[in-house]
PDB file of N, CA and C in Angstrom:
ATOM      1  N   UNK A   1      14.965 -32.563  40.403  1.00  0.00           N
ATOM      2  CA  UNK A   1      15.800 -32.102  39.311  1.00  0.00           C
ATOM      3  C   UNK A   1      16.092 -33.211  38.297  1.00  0.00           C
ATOM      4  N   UNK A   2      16.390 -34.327  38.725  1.00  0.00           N
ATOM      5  CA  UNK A   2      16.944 -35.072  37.693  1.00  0.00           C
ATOM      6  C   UNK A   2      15.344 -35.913  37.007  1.00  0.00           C
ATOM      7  N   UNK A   3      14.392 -36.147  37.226  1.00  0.00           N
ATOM      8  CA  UNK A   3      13.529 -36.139  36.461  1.00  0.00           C
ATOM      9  C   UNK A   3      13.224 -35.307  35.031  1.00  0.00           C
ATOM     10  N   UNK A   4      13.863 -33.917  35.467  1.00  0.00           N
ATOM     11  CA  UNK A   4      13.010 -33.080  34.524  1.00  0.00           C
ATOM     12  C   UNK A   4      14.244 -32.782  33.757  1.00  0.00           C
ATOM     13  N   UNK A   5      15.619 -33.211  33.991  1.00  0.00           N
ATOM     14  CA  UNK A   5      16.780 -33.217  32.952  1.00  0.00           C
ATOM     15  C   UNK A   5      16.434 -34.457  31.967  1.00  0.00           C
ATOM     16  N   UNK A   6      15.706 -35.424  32.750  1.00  0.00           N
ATOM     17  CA  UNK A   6      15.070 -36.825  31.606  1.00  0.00           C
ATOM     18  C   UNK A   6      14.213 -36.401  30.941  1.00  0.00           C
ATOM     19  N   UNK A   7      13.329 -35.729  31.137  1.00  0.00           N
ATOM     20  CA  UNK A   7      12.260 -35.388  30.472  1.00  0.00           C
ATOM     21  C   UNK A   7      12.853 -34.774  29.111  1.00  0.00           C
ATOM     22  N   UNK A   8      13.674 -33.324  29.746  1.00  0.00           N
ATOM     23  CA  UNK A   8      14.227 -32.393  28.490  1.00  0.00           C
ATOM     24  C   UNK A   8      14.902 -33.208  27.481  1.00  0.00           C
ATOM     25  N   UNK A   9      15.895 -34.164  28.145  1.00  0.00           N
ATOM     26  CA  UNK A   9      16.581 -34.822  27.092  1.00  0.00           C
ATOM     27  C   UNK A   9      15.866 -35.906  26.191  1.00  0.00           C
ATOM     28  N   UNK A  10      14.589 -36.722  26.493  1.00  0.00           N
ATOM     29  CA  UNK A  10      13.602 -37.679  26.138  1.00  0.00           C
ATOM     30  C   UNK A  10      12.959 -36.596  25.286  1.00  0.00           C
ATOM     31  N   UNK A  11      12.599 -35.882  25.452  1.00  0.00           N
ATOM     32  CA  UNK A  11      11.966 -34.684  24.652  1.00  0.00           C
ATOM     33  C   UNK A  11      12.700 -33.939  23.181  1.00  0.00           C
ATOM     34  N   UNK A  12      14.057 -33.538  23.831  1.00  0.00           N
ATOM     35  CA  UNK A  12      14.674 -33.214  22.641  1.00  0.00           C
ATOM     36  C   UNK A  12      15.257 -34.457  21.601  1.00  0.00           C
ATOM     37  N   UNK A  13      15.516 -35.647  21.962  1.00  0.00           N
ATOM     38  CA  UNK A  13      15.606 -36.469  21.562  1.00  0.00           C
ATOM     39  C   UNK A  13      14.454 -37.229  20.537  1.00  0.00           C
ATOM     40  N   UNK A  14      13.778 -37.429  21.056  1.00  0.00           N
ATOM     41  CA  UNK A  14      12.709 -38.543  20.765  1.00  0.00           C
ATOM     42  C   UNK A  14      11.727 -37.718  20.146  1.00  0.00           C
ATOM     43  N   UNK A  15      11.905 -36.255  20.044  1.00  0.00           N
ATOM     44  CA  UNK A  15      10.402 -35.725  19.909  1.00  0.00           C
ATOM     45  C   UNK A  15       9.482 -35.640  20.075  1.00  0.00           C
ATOM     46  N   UNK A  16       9.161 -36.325  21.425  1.00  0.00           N
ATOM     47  CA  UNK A  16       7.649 -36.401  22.321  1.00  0.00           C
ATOM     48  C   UNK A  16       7.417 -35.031  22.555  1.00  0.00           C
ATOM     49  N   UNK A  17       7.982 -33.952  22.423  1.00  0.00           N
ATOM     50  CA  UNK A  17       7.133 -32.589  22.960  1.00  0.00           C
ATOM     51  C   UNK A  17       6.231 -32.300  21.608  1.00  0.00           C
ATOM     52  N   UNK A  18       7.145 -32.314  20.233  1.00  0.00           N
ATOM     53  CA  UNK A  18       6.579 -32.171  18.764  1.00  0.00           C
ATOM     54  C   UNK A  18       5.389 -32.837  18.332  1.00  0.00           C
ATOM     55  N   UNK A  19       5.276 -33.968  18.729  1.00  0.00           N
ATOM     56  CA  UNK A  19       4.633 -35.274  19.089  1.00  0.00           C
ATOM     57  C   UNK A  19       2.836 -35.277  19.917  1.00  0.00           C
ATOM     58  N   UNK A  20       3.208 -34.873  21.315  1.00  0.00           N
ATOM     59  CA  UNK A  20       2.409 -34.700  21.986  1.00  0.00           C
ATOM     60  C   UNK A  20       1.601 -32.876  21.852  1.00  0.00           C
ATOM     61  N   UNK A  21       2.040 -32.141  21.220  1.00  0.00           N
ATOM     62  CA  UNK A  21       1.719 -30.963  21.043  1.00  0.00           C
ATOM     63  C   UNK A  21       0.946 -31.081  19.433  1.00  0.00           C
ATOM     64  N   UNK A  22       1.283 -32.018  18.921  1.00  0.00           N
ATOM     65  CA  UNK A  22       0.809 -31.930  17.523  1.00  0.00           C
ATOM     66  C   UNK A  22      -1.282 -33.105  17.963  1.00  0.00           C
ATOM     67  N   UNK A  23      -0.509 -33.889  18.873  1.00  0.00           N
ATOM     68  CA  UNK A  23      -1.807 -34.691  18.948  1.00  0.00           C
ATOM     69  C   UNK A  23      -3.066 -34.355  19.704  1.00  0.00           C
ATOM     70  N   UNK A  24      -2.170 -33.675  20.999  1.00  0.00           N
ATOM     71  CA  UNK A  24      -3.311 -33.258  21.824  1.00  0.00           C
ATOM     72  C   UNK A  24      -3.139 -34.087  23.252  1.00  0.00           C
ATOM     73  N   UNK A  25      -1.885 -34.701  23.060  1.00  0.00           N
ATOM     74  CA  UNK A  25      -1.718 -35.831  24.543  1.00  0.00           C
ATOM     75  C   UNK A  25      -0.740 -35.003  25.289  1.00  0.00           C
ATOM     76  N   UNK A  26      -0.291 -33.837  25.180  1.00  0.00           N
ATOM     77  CA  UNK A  26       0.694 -33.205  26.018  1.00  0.00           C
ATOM     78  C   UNK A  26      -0.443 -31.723  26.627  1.00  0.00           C
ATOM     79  N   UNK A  27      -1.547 -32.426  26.509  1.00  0.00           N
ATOM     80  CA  UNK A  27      -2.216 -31.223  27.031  1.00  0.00           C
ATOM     81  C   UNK A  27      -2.782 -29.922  26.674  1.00  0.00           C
ATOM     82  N   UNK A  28      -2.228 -29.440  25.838  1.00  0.00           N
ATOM     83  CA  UNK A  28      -2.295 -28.435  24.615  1.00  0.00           C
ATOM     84  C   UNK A  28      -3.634 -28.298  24.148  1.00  0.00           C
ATOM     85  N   UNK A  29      -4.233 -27.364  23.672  1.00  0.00           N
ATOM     86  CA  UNK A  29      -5.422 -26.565  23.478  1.00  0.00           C
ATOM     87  C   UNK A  29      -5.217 -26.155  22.329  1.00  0.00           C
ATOM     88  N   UNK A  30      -4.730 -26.707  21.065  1.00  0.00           N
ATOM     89  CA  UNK A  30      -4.445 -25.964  20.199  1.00  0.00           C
ATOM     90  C   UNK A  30      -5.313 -26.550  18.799  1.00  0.00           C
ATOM     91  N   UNK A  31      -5.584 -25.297  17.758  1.00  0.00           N
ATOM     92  CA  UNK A  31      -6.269 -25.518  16.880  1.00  0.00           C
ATOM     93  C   UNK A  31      -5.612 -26.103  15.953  1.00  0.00           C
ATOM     94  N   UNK A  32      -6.508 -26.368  14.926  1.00  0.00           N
ATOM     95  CA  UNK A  32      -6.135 -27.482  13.346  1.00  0.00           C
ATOM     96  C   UNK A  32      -4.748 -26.699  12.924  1.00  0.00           C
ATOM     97  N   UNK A  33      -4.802 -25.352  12.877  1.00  0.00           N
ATOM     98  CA  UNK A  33      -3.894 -25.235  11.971  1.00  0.00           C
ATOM     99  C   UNK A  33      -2.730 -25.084  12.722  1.00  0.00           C
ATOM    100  N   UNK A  34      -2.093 -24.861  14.113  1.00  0.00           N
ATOM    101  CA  UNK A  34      -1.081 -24.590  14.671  1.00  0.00           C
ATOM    102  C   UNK A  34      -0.593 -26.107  14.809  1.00  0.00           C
ATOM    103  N   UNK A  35      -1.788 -27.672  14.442  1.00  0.00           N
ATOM    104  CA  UNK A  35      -1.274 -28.536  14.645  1.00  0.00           C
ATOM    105  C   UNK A  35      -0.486 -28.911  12.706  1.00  0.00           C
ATOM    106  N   UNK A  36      -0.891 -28.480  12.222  1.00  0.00           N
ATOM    107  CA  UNK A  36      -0.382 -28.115  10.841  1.00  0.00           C
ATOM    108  C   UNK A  36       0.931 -27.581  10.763  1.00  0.00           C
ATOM    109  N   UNK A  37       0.892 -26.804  11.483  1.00  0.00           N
ATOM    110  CA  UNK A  37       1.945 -26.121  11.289  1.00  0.00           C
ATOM    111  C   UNK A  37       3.152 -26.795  12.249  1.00  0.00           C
ATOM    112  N   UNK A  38       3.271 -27.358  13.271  1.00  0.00           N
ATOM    113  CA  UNK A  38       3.883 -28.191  13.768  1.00  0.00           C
ATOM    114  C   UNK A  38       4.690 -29.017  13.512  1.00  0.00           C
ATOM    115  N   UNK A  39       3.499 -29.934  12.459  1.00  0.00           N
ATOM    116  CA  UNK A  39       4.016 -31.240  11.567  1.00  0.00           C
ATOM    117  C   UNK A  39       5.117 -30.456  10.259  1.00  0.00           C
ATOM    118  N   UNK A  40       4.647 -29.873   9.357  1.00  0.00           N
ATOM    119  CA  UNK A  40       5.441 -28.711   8.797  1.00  0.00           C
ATOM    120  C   UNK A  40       6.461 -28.350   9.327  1.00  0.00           C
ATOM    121  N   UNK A  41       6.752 -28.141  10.554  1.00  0.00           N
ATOM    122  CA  UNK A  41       8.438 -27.579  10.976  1.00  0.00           C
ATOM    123  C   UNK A  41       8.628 -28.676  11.239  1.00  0.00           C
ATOM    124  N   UNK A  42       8.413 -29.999  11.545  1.00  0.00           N
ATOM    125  CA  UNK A  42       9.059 -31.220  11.935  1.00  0.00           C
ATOM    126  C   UNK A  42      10.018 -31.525  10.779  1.00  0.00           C
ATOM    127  N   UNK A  43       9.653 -31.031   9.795  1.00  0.00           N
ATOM    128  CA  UNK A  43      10.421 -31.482   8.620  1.00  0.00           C
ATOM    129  C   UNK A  43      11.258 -30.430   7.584  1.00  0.00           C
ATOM    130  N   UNK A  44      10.829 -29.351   8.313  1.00  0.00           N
ATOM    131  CA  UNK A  44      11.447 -28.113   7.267  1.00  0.00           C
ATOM    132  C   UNK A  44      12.075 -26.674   8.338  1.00  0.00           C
ATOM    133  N   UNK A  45      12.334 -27.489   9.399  1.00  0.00           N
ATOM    134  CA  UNK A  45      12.571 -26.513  10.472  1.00  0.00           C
ATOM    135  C   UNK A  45      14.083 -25.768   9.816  1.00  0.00           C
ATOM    136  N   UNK A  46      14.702 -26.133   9.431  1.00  0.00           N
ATOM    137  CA  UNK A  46      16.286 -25.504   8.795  1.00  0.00           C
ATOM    138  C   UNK A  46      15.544 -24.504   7.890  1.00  0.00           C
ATOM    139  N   UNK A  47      14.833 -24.739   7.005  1.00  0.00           N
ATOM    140  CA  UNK A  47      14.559 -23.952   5.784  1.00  0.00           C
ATOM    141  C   UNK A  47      13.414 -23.007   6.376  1.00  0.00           C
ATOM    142  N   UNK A  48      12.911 -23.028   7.564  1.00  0.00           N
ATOM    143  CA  UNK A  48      11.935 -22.015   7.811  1.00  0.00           C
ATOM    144  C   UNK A  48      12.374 -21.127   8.912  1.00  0.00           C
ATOM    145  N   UNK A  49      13.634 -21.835   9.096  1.00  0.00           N
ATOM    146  CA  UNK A  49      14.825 -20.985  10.260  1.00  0.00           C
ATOM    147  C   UNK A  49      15.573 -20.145   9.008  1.00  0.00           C
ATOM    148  N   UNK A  50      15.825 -20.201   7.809  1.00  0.00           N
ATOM    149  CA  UNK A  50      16.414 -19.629   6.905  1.00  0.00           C
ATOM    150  C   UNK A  50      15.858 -18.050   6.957  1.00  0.00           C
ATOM    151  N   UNK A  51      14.710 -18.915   6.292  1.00  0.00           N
ATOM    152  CA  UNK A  51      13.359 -17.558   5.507  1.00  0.00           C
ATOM    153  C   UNK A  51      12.806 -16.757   6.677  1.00  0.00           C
ATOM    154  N   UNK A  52      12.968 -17.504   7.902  1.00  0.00           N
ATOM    155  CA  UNK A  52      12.384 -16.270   9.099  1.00  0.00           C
ATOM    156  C   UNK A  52      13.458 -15.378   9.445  1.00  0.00           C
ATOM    157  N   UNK A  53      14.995 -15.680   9.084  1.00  0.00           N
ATOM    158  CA  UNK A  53      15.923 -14.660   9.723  1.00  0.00           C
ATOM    159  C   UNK A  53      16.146 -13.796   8.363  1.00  0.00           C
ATOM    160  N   UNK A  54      15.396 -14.022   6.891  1.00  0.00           N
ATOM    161  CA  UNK A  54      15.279 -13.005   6.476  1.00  0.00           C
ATOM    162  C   UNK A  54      14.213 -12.160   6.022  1.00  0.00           C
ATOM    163  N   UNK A  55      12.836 -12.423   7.029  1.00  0.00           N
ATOM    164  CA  UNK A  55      11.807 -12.022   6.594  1.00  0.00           C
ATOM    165  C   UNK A  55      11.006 -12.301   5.175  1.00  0.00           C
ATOM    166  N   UNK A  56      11.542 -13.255   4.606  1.00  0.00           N
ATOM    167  CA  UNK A  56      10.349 -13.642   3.746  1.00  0.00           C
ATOM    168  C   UNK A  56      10.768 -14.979   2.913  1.00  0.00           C
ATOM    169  N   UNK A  57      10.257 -15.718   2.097  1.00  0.00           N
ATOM    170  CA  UNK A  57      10.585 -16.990   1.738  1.00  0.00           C
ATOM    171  C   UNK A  57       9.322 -17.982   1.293  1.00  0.00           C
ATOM    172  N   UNK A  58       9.322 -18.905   0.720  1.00  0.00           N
ATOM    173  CA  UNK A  58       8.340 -19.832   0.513  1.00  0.00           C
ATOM    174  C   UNK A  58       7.977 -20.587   1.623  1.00  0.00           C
ATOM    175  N   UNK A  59       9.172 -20.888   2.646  1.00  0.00           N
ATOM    176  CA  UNK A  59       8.276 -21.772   3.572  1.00  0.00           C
ATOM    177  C   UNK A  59       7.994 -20.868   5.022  1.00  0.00           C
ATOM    178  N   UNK A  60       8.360 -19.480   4.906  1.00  0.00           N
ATOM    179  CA  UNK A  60       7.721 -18.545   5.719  1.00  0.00           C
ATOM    180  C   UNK A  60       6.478 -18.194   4.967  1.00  0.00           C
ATOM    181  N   UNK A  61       6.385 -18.297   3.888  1.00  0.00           N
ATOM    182  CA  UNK A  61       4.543 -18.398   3.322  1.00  0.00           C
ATOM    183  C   UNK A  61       3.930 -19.074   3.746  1.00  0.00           C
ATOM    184  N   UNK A  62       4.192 -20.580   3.708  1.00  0.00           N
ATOM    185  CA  UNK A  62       3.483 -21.928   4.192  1.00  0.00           C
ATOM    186  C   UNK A  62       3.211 -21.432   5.351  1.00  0.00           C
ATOM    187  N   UNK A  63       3.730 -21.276   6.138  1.00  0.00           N
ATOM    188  CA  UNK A  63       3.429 -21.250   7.354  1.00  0.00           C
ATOM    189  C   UNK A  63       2.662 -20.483   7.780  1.00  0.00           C
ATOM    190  N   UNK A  64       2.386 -19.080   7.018  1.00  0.00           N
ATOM    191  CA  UNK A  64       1.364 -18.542   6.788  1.00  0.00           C
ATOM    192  C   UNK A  64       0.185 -18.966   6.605  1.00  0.00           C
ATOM    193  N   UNK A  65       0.190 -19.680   5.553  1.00  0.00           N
ATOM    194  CA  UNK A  65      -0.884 -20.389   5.000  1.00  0.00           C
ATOM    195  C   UNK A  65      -1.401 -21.340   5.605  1.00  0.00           C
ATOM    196  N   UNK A  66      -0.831 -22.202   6.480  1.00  0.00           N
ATOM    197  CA  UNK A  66      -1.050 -23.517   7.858  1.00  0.00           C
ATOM    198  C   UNK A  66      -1.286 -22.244   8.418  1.00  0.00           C
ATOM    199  N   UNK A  67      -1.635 -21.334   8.813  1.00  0.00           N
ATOM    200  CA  UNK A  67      -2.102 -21.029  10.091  1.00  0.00           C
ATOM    201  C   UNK A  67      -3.419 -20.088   9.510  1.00  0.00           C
ATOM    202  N   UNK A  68      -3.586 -19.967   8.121  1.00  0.00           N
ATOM    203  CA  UNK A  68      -4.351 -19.038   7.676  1.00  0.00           C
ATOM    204  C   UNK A  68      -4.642 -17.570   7.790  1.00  0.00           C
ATOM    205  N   UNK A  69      -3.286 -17.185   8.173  1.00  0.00           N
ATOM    206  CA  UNK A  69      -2.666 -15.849   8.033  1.00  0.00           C
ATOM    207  C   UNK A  69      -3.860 -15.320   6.617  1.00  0.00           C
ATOM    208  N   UNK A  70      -4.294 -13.861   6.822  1.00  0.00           N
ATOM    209  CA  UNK A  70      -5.375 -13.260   5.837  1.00  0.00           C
ATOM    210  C   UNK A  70      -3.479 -12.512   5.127  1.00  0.00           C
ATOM    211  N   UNK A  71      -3.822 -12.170   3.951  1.00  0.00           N
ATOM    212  CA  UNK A  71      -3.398 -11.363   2.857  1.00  0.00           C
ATOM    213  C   UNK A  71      -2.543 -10.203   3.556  1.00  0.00           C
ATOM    214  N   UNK A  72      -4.004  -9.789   3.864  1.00  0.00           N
ATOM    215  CA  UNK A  72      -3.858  -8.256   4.751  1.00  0.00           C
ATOM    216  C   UNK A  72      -2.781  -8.198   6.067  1.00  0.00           C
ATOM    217  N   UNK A  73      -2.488  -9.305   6.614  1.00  0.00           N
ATOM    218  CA  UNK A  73      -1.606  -9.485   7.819  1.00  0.00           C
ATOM    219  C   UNK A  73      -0.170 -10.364   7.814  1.00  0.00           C
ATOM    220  N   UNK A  74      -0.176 -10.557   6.511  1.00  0.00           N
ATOM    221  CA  UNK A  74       1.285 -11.619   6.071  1.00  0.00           C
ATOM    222  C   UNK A  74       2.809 -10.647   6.420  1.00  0.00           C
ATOM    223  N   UNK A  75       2.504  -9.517   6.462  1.00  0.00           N
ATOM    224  CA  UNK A  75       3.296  -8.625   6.128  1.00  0.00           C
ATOM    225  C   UNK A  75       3.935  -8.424   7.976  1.00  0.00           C
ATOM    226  N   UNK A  76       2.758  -8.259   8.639  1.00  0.00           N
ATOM    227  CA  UNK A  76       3.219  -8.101  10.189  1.00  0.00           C
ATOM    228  C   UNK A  76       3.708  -9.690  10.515  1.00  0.00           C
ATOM    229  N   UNK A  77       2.959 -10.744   9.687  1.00  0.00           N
ATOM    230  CA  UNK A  77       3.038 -12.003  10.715  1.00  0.00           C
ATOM    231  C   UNK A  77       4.785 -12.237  10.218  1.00  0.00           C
ATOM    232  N   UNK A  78       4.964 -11.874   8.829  1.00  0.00           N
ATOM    233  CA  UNK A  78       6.719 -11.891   8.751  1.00  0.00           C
ATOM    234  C   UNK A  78       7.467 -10.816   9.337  1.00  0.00           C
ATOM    235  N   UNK A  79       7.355  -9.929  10.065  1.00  0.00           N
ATOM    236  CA  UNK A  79       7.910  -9.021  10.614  1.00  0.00           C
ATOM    237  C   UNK A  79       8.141  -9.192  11.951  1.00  0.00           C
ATOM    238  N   UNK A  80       6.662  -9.422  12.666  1.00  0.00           N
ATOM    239  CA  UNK A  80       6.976 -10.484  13.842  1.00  0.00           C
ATOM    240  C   UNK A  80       8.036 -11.659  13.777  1.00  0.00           C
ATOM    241  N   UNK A  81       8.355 -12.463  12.880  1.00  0.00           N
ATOM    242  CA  UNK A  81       8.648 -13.382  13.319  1.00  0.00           C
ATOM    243  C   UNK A  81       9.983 -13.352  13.036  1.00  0.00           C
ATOM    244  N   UNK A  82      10.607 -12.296  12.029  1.00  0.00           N
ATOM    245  CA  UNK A  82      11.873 -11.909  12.104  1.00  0.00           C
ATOM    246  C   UNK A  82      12.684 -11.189  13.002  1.00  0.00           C
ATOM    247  N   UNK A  83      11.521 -10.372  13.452  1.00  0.00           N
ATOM    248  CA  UNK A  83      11.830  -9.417  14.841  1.00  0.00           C
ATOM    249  C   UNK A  83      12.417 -10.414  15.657  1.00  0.00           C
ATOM    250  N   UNK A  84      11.852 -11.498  16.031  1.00  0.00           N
ATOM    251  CA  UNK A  84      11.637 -12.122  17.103  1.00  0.00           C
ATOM    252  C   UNK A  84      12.411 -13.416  17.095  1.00  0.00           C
ATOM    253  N   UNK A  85      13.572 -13.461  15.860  1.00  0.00           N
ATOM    254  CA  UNK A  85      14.036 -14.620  15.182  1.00  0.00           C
ATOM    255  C   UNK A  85      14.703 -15.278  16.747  1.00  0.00           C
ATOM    256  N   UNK A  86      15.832 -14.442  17.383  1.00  0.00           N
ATOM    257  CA  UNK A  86      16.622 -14.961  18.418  1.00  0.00           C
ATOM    258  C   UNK A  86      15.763 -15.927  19.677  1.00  0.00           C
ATOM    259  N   UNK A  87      14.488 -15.008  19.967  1.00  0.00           N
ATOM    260  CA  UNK A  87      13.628 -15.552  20.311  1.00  0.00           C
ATOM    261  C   UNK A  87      12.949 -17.163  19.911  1.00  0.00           C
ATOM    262  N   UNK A  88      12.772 -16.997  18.772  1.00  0.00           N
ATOM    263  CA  UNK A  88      12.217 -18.441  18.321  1.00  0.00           C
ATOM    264  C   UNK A  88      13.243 -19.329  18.304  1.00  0.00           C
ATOM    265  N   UNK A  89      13.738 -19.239  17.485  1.00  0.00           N
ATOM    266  CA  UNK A  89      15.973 -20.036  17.641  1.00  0.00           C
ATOM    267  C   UNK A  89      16.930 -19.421  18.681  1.00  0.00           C
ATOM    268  N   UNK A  90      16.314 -19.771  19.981  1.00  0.00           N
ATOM    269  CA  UNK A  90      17.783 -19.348  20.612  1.00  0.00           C
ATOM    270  C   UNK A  90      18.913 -19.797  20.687  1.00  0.00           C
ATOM    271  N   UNK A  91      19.093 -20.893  19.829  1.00  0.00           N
ATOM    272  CA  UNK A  91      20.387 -21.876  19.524  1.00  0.00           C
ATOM    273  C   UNK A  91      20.260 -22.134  18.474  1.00  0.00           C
ATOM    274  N   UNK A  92      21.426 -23.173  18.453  1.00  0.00           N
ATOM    275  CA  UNK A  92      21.190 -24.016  17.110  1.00  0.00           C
ATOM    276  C   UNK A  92      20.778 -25.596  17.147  1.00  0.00           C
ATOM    277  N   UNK A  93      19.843 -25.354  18.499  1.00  0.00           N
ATOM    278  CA  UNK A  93      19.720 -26.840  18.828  1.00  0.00           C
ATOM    279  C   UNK A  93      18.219 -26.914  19.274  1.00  0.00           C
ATOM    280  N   UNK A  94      17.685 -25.717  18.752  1.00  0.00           N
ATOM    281  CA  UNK A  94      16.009 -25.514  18.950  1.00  0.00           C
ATOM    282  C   UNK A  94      15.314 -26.356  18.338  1.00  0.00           C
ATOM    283  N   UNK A  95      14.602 -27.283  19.301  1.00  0.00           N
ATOM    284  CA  UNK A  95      13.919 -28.319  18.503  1.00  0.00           C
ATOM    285  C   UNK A  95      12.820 -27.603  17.445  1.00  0.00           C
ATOM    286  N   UNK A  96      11.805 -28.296  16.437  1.00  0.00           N
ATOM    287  CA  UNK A  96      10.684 -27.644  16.131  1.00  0.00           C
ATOM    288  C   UNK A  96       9.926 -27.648  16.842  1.00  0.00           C
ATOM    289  N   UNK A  97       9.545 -28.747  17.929  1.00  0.00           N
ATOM    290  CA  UNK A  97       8.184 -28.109  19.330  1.00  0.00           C
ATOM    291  C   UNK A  97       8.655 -26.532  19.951  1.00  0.00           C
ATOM    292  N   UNK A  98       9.418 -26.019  20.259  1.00  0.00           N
ATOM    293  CA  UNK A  98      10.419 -25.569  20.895  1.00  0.00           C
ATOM    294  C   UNK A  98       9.793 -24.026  20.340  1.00  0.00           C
ATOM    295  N   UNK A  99      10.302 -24.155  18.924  1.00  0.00           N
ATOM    296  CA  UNK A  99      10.420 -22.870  17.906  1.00  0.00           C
ATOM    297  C   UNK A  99       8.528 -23.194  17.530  1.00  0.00           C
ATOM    298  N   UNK A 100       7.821 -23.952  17.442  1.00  0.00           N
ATOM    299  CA  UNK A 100       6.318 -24.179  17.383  1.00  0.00           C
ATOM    300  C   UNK A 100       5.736 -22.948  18.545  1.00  0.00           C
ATOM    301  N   UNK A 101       6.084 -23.803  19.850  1.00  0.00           N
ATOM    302  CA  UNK A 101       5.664 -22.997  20.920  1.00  0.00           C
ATOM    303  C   UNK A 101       6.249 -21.330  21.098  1.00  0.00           C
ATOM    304  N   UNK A 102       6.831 -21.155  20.548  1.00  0.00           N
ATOM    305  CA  UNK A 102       7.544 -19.866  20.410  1.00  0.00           C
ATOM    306  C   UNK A 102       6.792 -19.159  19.320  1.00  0.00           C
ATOM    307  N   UNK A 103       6.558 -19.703  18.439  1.00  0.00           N
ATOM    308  CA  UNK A 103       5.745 -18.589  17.579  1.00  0.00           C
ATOM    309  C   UNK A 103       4.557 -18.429  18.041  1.00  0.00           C
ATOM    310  N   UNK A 104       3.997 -19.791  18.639  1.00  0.00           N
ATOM    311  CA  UNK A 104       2.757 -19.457  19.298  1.00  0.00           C
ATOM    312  C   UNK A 104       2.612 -18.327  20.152  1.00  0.00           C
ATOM    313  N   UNK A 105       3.077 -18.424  21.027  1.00  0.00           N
ATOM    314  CA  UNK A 105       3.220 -16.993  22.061  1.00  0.00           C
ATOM    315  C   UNK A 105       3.227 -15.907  21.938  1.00  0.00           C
ATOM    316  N   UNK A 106       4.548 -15.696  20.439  1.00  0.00           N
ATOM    317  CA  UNK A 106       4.254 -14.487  19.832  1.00  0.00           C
ATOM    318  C   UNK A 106       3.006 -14.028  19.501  1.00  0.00           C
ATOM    319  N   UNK A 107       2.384 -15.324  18.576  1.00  0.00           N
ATOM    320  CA  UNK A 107       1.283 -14.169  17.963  1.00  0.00           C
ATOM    321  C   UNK A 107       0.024 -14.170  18.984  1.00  0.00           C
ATOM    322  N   UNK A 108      -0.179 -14.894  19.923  1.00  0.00           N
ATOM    323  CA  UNK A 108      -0.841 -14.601  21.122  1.00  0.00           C
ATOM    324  C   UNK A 108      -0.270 -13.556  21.941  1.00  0.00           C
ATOM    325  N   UNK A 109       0.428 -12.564  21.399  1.00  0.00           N
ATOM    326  CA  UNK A 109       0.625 -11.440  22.112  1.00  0.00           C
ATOM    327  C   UNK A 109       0.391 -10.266  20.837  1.00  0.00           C
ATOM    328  N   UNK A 110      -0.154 -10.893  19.772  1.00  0.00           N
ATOM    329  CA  UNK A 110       0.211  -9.822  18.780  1.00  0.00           C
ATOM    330  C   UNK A 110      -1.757  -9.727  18.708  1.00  0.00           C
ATOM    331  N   UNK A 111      -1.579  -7.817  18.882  1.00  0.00           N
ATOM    332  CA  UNK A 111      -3.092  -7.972  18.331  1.00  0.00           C
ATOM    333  C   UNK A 111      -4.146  -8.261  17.243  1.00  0.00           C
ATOM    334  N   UNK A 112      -2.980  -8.233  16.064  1.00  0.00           N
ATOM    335  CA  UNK A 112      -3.488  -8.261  14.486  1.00  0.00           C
ATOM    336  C   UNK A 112      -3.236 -10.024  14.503  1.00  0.00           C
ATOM    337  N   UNK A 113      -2.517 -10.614  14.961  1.00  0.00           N
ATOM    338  CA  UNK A 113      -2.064 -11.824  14.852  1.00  0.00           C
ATOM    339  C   UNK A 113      -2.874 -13.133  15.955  1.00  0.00           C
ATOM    340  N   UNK A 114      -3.444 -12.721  16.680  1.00  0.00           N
ATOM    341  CA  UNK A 114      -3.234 -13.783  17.988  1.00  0.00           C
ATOM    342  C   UNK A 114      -4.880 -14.137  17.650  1.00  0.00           C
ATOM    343  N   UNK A 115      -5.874 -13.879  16.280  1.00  0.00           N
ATOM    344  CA  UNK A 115      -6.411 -15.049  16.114  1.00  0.00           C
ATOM    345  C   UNK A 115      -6.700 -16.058  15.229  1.00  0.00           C
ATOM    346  N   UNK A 116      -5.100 -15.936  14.773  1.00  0.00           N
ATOM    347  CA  UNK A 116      -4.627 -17.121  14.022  1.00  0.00           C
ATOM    348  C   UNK A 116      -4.354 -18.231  14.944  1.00  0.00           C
ATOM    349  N   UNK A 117      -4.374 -18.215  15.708  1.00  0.00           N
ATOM    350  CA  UNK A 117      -3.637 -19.211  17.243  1.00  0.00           C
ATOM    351  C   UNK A 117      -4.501 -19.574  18.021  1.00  0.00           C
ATOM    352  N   UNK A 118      -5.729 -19.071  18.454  1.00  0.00           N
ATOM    353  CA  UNK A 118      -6.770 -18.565  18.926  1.00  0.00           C
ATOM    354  C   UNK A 118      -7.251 -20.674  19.182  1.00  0.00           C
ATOM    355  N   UNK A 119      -7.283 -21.169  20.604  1.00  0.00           N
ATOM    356  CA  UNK A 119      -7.668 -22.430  20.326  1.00  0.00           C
ATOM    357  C   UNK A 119      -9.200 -22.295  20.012  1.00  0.00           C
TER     358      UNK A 119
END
């Protein structure tokens, strides 16, 4: 137990989960653009926590656009992710690896969505 309370807190702290998920040293399988999109909430995570709890916004576009969301599917990928806001922010202390890995999942469960994510 007390290892993995160090870990969480070294993690939420220091940003080694944001870190190691963006590089590829935490194991992760993930493509160019979900590592795009990563770096992007490292720095705009407030303002893309804004625009996702109201379904639409400029940096809920970006994020679109880092993941190369088509035209045709912008519309579900913001609907998903508003649906699912509590989910992605379950606090107010959700790191961006945290809320990263959370959208991931989503749209790996979404059929119009999950091969934007697709490693």
């Amino acid at each position: 137990m007390p290892p993995h309370v160090l870990a969480a807190t070294t993690n939420g702290t220091f940003g080694n989960q944001t870190f190691g998920m963006t590089t590829g040293t935490l194991g992760c399988q993930t493509n160019q653009s979900v590592q795009s999109m990563a770096m992007y909430m490292d720095s705009n995570i407030d303002k893309v926590a804004r625009d996702m709890s109201r379904g639409s916004g400029e940096n809920l576009d970006t994020l679109a656009v880092l993941l190369g969301v088509d035209e045709a599917d912008r519309d579900t990928f913001r609907k998903v992710l508003q649906d699912n806001f509590a989910t992605i922010f379950p606090n107010s202390d959700t790191t961006s690896g945290e809320a990263v890995d959370a959208i991931v999942a989503l749209l790996e469960q979404n059929e119009s969505l999950s091969k934007y994510v697709a490693a």
